[in-house]
N, C-alpha and C. Protein backbone atom coordinates (compact mmCIF):
# COMPACT_ATOMS: atom_id res chain seq x y z
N UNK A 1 119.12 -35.60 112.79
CA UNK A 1 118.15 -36.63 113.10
C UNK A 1 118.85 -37.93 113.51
N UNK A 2 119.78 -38.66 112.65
CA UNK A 2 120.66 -39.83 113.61
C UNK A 2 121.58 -39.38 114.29
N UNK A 3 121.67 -37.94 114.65
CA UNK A 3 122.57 -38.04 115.77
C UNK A 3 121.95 -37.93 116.77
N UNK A 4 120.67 -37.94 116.99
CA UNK A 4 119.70 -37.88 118.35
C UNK A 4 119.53 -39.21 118.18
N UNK A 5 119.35 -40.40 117.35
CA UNK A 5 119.13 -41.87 117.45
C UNK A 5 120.62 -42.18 118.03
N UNK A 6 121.47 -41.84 117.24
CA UNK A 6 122.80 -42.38 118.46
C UNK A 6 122.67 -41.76 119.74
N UNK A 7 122.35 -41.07 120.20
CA UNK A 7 122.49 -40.47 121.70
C UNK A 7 121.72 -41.52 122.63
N UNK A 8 120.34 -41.35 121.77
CA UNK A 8 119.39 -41.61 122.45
C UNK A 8 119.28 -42.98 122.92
N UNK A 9 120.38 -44.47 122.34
CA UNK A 9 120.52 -45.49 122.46
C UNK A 9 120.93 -46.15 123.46
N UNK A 10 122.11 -44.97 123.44
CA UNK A 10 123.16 -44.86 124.87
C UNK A 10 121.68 -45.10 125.88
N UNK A 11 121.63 -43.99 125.94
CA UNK A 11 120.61 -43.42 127.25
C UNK A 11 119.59 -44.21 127.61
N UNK A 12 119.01 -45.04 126.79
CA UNK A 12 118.18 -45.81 126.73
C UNK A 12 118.56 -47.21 127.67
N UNK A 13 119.70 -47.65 127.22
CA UNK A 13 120.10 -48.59 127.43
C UNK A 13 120.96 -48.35 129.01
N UNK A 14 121.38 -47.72 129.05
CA UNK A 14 121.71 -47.10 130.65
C UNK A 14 120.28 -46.82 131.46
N UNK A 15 119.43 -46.45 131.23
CA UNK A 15 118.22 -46.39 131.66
C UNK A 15 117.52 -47.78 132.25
N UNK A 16 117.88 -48.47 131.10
CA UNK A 16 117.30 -50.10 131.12
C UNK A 16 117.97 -50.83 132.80
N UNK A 17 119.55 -49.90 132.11
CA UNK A 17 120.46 -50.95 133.39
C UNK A 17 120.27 -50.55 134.54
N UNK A 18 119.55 -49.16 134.74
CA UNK A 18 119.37 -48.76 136.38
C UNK A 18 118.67 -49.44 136.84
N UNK A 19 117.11 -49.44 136.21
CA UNK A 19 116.30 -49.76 136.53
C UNK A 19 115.97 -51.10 136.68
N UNK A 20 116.81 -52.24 136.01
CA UNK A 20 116.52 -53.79 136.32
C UNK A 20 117.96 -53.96 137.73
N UNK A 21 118.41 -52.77 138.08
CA UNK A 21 118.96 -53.07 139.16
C UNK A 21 118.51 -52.63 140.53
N UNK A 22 117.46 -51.88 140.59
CA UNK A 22 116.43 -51.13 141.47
C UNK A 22 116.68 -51.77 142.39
N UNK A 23 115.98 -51.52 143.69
CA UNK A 23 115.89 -52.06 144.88
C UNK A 23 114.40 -53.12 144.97
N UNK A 24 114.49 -53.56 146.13
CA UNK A 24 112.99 -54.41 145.99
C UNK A 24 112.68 -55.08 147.39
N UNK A 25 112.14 -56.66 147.21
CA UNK A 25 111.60 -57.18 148.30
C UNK A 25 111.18 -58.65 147.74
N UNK A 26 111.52 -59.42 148.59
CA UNK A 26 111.20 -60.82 148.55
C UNK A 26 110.72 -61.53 149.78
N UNK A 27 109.09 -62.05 149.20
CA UNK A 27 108.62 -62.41 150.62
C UNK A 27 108.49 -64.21 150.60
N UNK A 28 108.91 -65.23 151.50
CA UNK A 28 108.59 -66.38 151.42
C UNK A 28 107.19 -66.86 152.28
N UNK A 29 106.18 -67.34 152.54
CA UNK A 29 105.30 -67.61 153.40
C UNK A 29 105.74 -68.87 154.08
N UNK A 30 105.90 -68.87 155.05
CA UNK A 30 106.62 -70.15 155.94
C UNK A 30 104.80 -70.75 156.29
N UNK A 31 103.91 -69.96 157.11
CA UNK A 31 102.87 -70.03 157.62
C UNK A 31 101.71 -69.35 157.30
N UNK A 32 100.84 -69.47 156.39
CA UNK A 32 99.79 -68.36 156.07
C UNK A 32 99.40 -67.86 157.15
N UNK A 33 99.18 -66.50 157.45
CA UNK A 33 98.10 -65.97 158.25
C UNK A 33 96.58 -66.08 158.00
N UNK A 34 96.04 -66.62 158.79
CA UNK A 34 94.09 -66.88 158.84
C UNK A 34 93.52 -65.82 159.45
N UNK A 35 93.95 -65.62 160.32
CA UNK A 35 93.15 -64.68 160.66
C UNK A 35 93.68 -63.08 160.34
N UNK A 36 92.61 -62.27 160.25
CA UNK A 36 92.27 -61.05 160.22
C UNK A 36 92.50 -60.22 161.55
N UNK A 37 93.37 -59.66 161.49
CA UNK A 37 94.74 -58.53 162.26
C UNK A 37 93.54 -57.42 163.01
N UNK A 38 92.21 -57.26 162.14
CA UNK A 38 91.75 -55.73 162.86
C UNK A 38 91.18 -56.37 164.41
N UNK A 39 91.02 -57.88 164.75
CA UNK A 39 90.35 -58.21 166.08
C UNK A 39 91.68 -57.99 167.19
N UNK A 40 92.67 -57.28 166.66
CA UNK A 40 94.12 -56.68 167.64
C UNK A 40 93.94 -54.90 167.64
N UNK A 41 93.34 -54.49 168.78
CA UNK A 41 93.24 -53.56 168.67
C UNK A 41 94.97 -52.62 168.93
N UNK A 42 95.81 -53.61 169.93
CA UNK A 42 97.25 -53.14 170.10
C UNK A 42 98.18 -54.14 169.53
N UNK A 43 99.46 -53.36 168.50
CA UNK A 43 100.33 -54.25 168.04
C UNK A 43 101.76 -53.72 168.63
N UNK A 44 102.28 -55.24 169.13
CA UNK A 44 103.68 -54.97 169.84
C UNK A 44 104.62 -55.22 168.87
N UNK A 45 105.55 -55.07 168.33
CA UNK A 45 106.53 -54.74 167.65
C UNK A 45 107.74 -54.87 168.06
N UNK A 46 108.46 -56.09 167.85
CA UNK A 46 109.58 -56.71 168.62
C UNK A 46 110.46 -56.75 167.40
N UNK A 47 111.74 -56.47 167.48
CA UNK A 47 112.98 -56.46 166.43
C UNK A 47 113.92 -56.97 167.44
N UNK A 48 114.95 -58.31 166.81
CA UNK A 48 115.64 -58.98 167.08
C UNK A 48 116.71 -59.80 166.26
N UNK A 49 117.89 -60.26 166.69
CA UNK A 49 118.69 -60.27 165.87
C UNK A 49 119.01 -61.95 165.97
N UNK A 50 119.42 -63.04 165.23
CA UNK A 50 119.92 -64.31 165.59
C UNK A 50 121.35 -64.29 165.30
N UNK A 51 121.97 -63.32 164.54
CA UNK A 51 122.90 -62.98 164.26
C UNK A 51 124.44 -62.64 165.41
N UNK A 52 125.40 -62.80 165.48
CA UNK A 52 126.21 -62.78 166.15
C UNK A 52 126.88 -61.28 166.09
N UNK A 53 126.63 -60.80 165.03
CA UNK A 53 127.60 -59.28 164.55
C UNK A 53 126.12 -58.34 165.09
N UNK A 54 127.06 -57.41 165.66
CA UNK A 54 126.61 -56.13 166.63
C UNK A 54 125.69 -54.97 165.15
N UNK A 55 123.99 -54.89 165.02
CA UNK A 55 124.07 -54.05 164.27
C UNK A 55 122.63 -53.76 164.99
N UNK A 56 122.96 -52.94 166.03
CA UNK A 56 122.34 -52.51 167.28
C UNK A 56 121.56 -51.44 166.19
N UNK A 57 122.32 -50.74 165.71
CA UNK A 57 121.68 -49.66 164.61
C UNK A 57 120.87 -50.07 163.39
N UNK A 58 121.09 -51.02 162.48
CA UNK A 58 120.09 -51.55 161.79
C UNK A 58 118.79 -51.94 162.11
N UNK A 59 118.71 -52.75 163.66
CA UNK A 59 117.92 -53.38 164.53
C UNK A 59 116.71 -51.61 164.39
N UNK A 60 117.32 -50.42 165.12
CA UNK A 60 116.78 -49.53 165.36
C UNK A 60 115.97 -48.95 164.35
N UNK A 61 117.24 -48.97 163.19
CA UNK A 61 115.95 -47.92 161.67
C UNK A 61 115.61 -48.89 161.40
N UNK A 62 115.12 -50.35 161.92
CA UNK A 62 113.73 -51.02 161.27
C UNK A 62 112.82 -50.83 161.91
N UNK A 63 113.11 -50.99 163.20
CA UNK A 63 111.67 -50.68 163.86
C UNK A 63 111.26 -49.17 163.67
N UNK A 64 111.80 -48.28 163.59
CA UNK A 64 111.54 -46.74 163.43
C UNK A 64 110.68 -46.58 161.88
N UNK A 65 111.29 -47.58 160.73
CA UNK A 65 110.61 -47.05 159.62
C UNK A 65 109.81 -48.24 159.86
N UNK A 66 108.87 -49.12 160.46
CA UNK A 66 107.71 -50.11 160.34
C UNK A 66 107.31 -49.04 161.46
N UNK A 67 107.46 -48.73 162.47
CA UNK A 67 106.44 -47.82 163.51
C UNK A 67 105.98 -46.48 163.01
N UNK A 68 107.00 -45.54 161.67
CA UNK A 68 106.04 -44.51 161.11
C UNK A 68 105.63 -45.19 160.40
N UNK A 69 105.58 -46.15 159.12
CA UNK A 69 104.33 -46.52 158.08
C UNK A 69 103.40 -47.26 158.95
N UNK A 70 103.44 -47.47 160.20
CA UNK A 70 102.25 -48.43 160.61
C UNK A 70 101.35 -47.16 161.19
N UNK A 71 102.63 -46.06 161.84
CA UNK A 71 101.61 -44.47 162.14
C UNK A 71 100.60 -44.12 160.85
N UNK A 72 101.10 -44.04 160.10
CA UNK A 72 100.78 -43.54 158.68
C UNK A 72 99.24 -43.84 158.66
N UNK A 73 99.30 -45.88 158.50
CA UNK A 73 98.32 -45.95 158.17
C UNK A 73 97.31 -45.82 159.52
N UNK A 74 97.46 -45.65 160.70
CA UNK A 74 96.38 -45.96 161.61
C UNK A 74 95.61 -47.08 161.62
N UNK A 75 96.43 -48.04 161.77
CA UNK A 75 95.88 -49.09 161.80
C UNK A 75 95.21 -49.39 163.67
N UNK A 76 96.00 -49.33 164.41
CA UNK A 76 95.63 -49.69 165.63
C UNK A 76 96.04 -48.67 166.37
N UNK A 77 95.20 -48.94 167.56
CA UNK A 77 94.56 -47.93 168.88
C UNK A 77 96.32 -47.68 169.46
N UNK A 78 96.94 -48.83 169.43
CA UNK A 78 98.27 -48.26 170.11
C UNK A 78 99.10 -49.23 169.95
N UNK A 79 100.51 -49.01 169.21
CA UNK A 79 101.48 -49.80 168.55
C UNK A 79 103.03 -49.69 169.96
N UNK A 80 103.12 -50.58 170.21
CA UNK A 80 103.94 -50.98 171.52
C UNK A 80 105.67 -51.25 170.90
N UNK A 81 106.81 -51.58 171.85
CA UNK A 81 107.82 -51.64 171.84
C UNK A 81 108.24 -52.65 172.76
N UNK A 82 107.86 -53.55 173.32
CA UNK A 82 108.53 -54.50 174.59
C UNK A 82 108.88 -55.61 174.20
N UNK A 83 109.84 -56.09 174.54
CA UNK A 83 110.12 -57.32 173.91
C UNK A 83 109.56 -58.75 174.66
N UNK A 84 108.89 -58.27 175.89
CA UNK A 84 108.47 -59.46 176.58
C UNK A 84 107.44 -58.95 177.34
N UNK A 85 106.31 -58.60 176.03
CA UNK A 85 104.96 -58.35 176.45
C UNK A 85 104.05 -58.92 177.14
N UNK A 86 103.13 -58.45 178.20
CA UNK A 86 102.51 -59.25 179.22
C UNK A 86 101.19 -59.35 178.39
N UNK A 87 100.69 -61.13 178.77
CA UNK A 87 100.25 -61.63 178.01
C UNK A 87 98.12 -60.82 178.27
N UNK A 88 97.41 -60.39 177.19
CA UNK A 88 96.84 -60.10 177.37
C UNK A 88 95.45 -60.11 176.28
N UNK A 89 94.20 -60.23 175.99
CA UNK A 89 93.06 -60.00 174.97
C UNK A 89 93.72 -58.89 174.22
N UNK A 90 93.34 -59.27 173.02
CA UNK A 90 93.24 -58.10 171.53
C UNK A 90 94.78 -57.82 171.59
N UNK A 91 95.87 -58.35 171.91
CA UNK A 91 97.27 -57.63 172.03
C UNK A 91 98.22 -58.75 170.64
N UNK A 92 98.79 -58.46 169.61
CA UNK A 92 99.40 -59.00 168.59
C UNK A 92 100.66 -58.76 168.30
N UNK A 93 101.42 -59.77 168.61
CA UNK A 93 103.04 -59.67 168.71
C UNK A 93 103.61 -59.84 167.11
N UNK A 94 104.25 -58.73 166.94
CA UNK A 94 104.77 -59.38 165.52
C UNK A 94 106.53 -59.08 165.86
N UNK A 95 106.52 -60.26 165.80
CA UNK A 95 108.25 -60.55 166.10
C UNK A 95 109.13 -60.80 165.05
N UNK A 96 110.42 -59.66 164.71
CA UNK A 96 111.08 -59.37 163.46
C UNK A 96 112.42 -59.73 163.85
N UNK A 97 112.85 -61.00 163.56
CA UNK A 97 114.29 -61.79 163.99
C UNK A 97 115.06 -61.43 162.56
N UNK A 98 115.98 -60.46 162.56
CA UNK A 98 117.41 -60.65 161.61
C UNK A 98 118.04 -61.39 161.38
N UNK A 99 117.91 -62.12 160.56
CA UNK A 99 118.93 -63.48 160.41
C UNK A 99 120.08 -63.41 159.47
N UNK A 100 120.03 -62.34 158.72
CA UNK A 100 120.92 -61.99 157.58
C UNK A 100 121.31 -60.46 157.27
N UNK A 101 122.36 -60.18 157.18
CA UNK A 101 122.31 -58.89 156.50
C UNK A 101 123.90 -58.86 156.00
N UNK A 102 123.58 -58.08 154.84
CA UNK A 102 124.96 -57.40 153.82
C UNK A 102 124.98 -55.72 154.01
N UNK A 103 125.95 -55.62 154.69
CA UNK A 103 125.85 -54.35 154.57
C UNK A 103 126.82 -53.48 153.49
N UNK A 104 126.19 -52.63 152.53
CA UNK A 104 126.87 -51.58 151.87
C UNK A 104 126.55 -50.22 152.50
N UNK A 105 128.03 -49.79 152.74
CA UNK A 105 127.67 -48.65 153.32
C UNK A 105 128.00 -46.79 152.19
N UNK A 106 127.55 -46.24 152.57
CA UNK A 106 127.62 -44.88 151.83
C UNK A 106 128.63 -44.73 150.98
N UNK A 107 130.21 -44.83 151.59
CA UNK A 107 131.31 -44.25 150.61
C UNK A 107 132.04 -45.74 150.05
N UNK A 108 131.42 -46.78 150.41
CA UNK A 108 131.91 -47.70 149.76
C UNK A 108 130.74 -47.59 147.90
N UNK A 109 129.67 -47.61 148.54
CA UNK A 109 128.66 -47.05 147.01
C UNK A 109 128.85 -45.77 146.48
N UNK A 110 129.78 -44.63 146.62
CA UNK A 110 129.66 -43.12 146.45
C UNK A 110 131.08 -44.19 145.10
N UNK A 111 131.87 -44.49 146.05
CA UNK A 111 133.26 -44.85 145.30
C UNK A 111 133.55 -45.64 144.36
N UNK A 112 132.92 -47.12 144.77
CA UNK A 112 133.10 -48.23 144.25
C UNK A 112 131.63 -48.45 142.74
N UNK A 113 130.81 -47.63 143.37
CA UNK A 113 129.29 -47.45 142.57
C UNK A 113 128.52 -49.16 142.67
N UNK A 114 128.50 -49.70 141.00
CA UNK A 114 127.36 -51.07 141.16
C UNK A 114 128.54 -51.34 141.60
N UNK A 115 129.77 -52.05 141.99
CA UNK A 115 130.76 -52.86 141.98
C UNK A 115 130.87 -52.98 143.62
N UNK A 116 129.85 -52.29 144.41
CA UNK A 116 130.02 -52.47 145.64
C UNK A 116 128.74 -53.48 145.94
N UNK A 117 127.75 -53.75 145.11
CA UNK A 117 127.18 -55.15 145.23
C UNK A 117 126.02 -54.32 146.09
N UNK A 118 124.80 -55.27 146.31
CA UNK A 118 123.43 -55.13 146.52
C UNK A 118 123.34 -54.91 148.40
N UNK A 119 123.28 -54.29 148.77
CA UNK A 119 123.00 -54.56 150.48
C UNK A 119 121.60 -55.38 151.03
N UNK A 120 121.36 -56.01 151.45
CA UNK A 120 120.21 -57.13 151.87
C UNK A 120 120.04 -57.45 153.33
N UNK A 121 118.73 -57.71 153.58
CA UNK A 121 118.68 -57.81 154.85
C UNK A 121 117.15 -59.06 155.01
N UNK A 122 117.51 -60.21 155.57
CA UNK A 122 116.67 -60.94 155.40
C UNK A 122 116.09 -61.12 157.24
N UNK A 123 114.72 -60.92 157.36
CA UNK A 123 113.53 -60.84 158.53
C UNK A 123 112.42 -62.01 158.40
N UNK A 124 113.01 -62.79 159.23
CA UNK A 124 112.22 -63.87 159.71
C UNK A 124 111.06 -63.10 160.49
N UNK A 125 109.67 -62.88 160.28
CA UNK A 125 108.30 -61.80 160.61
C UNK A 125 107.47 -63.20 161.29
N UNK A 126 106.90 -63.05 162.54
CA UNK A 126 106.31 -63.83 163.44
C UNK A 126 105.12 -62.96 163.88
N UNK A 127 103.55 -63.90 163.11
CA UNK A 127 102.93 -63.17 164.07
C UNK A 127 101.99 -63.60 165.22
N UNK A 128 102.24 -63.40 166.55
CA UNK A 128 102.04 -64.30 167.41
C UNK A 128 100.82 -63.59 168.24
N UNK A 129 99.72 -64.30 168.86
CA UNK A 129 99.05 -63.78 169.40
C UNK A 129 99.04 -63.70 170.93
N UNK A 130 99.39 -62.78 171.91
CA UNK A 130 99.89 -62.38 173.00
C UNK A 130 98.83 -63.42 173.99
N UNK A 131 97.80 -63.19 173.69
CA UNK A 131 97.18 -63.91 175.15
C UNK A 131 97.22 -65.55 175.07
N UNK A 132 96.89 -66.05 173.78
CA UNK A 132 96.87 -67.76 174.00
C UNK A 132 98.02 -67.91 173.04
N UNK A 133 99.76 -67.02 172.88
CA UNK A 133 100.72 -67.62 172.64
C UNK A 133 100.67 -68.04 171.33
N UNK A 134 99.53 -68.49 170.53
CA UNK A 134 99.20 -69.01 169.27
C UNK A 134 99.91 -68.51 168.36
N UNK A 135 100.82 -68.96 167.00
CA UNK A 135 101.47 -68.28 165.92
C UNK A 135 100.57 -68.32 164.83
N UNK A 136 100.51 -67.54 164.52
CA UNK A 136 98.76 -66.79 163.68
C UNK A 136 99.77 -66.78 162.48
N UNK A 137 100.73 -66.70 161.93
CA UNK A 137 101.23 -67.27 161.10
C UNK A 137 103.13 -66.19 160.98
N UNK A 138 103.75 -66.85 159.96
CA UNK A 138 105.20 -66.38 159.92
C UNK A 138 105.66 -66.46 158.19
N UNK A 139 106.54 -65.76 157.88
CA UNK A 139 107.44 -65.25 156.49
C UNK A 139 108.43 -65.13 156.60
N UNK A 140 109.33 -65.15 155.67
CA UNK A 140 110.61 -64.71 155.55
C UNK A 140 110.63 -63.42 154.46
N UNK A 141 110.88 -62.68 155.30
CA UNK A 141 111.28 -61.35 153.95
C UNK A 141 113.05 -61.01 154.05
N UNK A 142 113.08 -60.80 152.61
CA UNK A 142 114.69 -60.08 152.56
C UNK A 142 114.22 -58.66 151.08
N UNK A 143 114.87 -57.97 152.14
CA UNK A 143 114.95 -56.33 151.43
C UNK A 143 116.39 -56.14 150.78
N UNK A 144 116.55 -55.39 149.43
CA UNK A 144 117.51 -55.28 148.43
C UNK A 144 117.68 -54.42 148.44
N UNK A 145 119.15 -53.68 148.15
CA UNK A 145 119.20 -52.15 148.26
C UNK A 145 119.12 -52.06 146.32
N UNK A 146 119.35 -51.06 145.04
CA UNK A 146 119.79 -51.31 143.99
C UNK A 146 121.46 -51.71 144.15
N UNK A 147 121.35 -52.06 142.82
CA UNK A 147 123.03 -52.63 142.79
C UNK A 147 123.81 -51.42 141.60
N UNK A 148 123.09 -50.51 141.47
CA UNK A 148 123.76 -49.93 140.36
C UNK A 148 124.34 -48.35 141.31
N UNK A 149 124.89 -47.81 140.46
CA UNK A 149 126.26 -46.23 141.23
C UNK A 149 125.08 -45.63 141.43
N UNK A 150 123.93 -45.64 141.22
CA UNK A 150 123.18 -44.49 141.78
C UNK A 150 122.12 -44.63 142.89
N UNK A 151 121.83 -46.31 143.59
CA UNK A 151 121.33 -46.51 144.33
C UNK A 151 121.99 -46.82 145.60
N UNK A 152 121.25 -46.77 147.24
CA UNK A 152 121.57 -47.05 147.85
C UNK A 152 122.43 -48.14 148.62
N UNK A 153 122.28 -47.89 149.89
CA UNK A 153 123.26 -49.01 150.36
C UNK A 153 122.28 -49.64 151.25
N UNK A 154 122.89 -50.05 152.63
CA UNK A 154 122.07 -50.58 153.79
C UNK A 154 120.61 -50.31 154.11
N UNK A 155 120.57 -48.98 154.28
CA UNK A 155 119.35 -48.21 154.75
C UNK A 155 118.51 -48.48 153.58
N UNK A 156 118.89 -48.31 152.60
CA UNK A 156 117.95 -48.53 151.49
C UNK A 156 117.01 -49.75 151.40
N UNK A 157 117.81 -51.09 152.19
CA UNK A 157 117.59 -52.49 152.35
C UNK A 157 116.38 -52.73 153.32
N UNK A 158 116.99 -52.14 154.18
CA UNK A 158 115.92 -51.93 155.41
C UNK A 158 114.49 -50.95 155.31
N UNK A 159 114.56 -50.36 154.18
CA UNK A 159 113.51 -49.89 154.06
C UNK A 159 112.57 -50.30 152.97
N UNK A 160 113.03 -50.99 152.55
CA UNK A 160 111.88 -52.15 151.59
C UNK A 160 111.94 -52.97 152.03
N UNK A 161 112.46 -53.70 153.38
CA UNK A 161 112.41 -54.88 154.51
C UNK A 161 110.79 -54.18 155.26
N UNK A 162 111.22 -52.86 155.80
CA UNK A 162 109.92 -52.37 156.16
C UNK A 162 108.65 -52.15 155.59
N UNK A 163 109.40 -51.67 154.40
CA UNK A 163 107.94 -51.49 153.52
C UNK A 163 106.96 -52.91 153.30
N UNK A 164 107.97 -54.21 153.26
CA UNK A 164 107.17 -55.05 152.91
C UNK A 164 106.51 -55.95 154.69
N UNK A 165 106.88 -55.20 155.44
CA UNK A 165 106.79 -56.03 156.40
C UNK A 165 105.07 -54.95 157.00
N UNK A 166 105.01 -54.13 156.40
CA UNK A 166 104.19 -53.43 157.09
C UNK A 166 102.99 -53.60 155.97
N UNK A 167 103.13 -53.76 154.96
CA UNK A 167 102.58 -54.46 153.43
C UNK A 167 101.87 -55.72 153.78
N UNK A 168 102.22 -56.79 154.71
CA UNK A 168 102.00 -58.06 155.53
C UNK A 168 100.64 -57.71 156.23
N UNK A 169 101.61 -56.63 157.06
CA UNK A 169 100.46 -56.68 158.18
C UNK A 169 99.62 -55.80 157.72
N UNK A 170 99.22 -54.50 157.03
CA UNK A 170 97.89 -53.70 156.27
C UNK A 170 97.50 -55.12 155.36
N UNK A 171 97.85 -55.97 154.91
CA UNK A 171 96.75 -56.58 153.51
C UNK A 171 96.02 -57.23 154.59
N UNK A 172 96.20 -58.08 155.39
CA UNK A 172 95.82 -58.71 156.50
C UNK A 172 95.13 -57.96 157.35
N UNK A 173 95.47 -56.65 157.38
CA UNK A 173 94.13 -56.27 158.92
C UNK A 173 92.72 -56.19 158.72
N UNK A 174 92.20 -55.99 157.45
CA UNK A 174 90.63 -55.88 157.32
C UNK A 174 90.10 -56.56 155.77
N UNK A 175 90.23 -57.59 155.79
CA UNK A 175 89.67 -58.46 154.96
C UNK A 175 87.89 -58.68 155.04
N UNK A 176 87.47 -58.42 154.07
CA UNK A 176 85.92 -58.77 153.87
C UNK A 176 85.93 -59.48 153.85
N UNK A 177 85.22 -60.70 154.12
CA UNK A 177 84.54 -62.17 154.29
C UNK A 177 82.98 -62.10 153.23
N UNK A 178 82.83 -61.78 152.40
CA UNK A 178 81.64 -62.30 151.97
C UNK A 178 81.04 -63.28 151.75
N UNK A 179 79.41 -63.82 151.95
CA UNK A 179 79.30 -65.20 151.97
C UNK A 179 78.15 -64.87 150.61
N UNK A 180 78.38 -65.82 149.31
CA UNK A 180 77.45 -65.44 148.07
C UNK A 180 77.09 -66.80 148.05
């Protein structure tokens, strides 16, 4: 019987440490959004970098994992890719500028484990409305990979960058207005 209370302390407490090192998401609101996203029947989807270092590939699995969860949910008639969309009714630009990123990559976390540090990726999110140019509002999100030997690296970052960026735009597309 206390030799299952000693075991079980260990384990416990290693348990504790994975999990307050998890991955996550941090969103700042620079600009509230007012209006309600469902009067965009098409959303264009622009990823961009302010950054000077080449991560042509990060740029890519963000837009790839925000274009399947935005498939997922069916939100709109038809989700676009151009970066210099012609200006038009019902069309909603949400423009995703990289301004930051840490990259941990695979065998530096396989090797080094927590001691290779958190991978992060911080997305300045713009959402602009295509025909009268208007910024319907903007955030800052930064995505965390975990920091502990059993969580990810980069990709991991970028995908709670997405998750929360697509989290933005579903809470926002169909808001009830009730008047009591």
């Amino acid at each position: 019987m206390k030799r299952t209370k000693i075991i079980g302390k260990p384990i416990l407490f290693f348990a504790a440490l994975i999990l307050s090192s998890c991955a996550g998401n941090q969103m700042v609101t620079q600009h509230q959004l007012e209006k309600n996203l469902d009067a965009y029947p098409v959303l264009n989807f622009a990823v961009e970098t302010s950054m000077n270092e080449n991560i042509v590939n990060e740029m890519a699995v963000l837009r790839a994992k925000v274009h399947k969860k935005l498939q997922d949910l069916n939100l709109f008639q038809n989700i676009e890719f151009v970066d210099k969309p012609e200006p038009a009714e019902g069309k909603l630009l949400v423009k995703a500028t990289i301004t930051e990123i840490r990259k941990v990559i695979g065998a530096k976390r396989f090797f080094l484990g927590a001691l290779a540090g958190k991978a992060a990726i911080t997305v300045d999110v713009v959402f602009i409305d295509i025909a009268t140019e208007e910024v319907l509002g903007s955030y800052t999100v930064t995505g965390k990979s975990g920091g502990s030997g059993l969580s990810g690296g980069t990709e991991d970052a970028i995908k709670k960058t997405a998750e929360a960026i697509v989290e933005l735009i579903s809470s926002n597309y169909d808001k009830i207005v009730t008047n009591t």
